[in-house]
Protein backbone atom coordinates (compact mmCIF):
# COMPACT_ATOMS: atom_id res chain seq x y z
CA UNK A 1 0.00 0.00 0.00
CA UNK A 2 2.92 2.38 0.88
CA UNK A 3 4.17 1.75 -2.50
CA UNK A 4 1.78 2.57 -4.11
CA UNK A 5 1.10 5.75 -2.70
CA UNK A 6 4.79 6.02 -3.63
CA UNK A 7 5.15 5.67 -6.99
CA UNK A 8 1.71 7.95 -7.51
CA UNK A 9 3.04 10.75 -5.69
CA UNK A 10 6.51 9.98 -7.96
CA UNK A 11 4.35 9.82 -10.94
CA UNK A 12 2.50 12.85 -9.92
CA UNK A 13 5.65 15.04 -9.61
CA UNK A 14 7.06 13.96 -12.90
CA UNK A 15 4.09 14.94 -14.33
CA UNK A 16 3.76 18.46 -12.88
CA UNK A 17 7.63 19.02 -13.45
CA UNK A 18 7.03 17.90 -16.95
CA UNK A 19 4.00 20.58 -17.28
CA UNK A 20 6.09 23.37 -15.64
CA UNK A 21 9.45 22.92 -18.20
CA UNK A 22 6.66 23.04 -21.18
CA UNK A 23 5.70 26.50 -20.05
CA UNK A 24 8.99 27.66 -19.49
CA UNK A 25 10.20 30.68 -21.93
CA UNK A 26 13.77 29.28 -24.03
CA UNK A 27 15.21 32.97 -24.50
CA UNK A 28 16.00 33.93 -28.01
CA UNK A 29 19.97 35.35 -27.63
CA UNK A 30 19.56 36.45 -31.93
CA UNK A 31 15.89 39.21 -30.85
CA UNK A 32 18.26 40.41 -27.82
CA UNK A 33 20.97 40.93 -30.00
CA UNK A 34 18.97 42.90 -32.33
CA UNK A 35 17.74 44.87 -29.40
CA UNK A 36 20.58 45.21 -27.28
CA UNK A 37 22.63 46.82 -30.68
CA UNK A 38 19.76 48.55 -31.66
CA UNK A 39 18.46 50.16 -28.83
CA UNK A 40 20.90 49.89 -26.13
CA UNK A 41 24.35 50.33 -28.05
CA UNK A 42 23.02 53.16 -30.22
CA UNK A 43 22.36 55.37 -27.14
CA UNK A 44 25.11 54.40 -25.38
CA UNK A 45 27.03 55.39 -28.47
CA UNK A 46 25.07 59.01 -28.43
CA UNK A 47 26.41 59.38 -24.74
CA UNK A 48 29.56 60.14 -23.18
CA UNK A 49 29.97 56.55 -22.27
CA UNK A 50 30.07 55.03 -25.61
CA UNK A 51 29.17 51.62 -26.68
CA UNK A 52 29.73 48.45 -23.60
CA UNK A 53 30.37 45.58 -25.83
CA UNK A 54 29.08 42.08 -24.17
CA UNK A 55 32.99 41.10 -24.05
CA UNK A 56 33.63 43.74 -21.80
CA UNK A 57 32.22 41.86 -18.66
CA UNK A 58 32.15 38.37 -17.59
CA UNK A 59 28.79 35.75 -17.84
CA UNK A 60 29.03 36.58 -13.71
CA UNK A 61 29.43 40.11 -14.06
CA UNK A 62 26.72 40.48 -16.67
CA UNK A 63 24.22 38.20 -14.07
CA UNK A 64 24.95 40.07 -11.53
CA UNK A 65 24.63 43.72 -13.12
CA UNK A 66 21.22 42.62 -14.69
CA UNK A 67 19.83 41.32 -11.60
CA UNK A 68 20.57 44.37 -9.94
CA UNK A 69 18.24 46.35 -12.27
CA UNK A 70 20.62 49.83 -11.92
CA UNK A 71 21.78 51.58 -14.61
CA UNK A 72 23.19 55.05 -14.95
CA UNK A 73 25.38 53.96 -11.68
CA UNK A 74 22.08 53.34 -9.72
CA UNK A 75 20.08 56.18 -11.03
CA UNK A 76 17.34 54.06 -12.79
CA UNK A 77 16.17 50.90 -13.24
CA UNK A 78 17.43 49.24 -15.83
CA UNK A 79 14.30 47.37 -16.19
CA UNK A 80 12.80 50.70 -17.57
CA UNK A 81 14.90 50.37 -21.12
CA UNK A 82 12.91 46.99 -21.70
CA UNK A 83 9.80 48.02 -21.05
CA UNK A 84 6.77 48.40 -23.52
CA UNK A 85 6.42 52.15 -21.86
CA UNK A 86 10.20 53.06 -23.23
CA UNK A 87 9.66 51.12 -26.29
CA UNK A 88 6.62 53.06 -26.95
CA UNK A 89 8.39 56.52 -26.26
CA UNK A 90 11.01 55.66 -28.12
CA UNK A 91 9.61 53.64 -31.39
CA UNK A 92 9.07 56.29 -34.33
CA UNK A 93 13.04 56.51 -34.25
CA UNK A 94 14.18 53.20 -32.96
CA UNK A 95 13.26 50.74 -35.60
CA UNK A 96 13.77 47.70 -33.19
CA UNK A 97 11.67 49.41 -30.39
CA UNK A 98 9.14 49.56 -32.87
CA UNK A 99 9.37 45.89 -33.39
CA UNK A 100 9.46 44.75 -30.55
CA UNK A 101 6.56 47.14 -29.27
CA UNK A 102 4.56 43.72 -28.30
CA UNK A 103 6.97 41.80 -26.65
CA UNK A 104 6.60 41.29 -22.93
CA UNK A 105 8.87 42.85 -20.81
CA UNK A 106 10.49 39.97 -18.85
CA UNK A 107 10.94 37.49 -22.51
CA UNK A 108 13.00 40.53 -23.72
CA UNK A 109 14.93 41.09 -20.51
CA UNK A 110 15.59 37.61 -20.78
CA UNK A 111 16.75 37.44 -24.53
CA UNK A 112 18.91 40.39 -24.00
CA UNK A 113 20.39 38.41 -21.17
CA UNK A 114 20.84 35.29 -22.79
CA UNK A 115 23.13 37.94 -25.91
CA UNK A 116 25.13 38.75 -22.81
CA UNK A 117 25.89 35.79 -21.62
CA UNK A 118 26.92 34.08 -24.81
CA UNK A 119 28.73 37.20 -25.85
CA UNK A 120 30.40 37.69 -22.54
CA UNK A 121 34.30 37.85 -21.99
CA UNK A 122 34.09 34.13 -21.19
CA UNK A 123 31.08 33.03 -22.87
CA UNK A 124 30.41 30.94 -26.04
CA UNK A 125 30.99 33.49 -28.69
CA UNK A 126 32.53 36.41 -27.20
CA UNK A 127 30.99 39.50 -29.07
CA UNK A 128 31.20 43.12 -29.41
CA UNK A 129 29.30 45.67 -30.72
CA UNK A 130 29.27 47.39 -34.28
């Protein structure tokens, strides 16, 4: 009887782990490319600071600056840059902003993250910006 109750609770789990993975969001690295270089690089590039290449931090440094949601040393949020409100305000000269106009907030956050990460001084295809 115990092992019955067992295995159904097993079975149970696998199923609702199985259900959870299915829902889960695979980031696209190629749209946050587009975005980060198109939106992101082309103001930093208007700016004093100039463009910040993904090989200019580590896969840890870029976690750790994107989970912190600063930017502009702390001033904002950098969640702000991804979301539909900027993208709106920003779309009749940002092509990509335009574009992406629909997206939800956090799957862009996390494509742009996923560009970083493979891009990054020690990730798969260390990149920079052009």
């Amino acid at each position: 009887m115990t092992n019955k109750k067992t295995f159904k609770a097993a079975a149970l789990l696998v199923l609702l782990g199985a259900s959870f993975s299915a829902n889960a969001y695979d980031a696209d690295w190629k749209r946050g490319r587009v975005y980060y270089r198109s939106v992101c690089t082309s103001c930093h590039v208007a700016m004093p600071i100039g463009s910040i290449n993904p090989s200019t931090k580590t896969k840890a440094e870029w976690s750790a600056y994107l989970q912190s949601d600063k930017h502009a040393k702390g001033k904002e949020a950098l969640s702000k840059y991804v979301s539909k409100a900027y993208r709106a305000s920003i779309k009749s000269g940002n092509k990509a902003a335009e574009k992406f106009a629909d997206t939800p907030d956090q799957e862009l956050a996390d494509d742009i993250k996923a560009f970083l990460i493979k891009g990054a001084k020690d990730g798969d295809a260390p990149a920079t910006c052009s």
